[in-house]
Protein backbone atom coordinates (compact mmCIF):
# COMPACT_ATOMS: atom_id res chain seq x y z
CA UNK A 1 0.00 0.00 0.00
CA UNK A 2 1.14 3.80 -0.38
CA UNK A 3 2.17 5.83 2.03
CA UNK A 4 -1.06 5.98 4.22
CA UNK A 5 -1.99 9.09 6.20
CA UNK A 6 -2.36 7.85 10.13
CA UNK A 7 -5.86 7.47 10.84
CA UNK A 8 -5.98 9.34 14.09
CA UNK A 9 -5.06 12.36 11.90
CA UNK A 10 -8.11 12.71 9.18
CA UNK A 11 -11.22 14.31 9.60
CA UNK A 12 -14.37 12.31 9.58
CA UNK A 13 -15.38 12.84 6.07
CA UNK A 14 -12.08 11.78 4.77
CA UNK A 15 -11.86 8.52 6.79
CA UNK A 16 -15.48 7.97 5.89
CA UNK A 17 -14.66 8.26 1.92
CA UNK A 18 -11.14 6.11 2.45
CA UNK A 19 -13.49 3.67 4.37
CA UNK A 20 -15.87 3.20 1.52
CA UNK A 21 -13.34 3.24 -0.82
CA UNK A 22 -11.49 0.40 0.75
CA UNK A 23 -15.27 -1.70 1.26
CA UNK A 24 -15.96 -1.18 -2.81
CA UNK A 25 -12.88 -2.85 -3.37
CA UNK A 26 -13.44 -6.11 -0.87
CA UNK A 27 -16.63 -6.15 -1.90
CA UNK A 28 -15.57 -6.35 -5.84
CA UNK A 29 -12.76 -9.04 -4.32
CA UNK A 30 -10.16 -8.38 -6.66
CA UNK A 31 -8.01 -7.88 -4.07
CA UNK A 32 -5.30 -10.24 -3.78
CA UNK A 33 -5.48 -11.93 -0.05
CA UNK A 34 -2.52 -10.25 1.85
CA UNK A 35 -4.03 -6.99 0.53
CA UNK A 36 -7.22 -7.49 1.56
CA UNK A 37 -6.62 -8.61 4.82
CA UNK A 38 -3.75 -5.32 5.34
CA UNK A 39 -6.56 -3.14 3.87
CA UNK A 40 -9.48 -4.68 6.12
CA UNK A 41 -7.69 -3.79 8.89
CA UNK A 42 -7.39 -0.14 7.71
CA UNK A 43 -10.86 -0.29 7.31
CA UNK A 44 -11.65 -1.28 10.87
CA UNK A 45 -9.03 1.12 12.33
CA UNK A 46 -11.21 4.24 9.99
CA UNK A 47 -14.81 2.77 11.65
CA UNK A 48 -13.38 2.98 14.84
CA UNK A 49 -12.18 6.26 14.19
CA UNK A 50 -15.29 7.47 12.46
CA UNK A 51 -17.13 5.98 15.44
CA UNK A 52 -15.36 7.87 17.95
CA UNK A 53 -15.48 11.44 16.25
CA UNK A 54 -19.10 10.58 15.54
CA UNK A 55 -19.59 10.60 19.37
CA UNK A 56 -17.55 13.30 20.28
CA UNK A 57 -19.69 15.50 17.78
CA UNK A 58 -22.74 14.14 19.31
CA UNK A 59 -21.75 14.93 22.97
CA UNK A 60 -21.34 18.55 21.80
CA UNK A 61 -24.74 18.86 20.47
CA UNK A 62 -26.90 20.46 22.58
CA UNK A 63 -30.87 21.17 22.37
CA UNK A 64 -32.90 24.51 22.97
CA UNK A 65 -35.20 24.55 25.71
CA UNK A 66 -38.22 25.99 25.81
CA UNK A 67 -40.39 27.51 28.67
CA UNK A 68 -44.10 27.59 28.50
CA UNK A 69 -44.32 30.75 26.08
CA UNK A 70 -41.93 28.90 23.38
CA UNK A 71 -38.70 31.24 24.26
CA UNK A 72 -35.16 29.84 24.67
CA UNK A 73 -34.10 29.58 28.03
CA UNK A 74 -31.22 27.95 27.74
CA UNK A 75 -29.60 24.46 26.27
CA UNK A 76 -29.35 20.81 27.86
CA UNK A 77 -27.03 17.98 26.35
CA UNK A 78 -28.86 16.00 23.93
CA UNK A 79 -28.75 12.58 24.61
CA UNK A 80 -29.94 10.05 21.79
CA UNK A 81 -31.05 6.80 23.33
């Protein structure tokens, strides 16, 4: 493989294209075996990374609430069950 850029260093949307990129070509599978397996591990290190910016983003969401006449009062932490 190329020189590869270290995972913990790209932004989400490039580890998400590099990660789809690398399941089009196992899923074509004409990839010869000691590729595939060095590039399926790649592929698992991006998820995880994707998986853990992904929540970071997500615990710095935060939602509007409301009093009784509909005006902002302030936020909360959104959590999605």
């Amino acid at each position: 493989m190329p020189d590869l850029v270290p995972v913990e260093t790209l932004t989400f949307e490039k580890a998400l294209a590099e990660l789809e990129q690398i399941v089009g070509r196992l899923e074509r599978g004409d990839v010869p075996l000691a590729e595939s397996i060095a590039i399926y591990e790649r592929g698992e290190a991006l998820k995880n990374h994707c998986a853990k910016l992904l929540g970071e983003a997500e615990a710095r969401v935060e939602k509007i609430r409301l009093n009784a006449d509909g005006r902002a009062t302030g936020t909360e932490p959104l959590y999605v069950p």
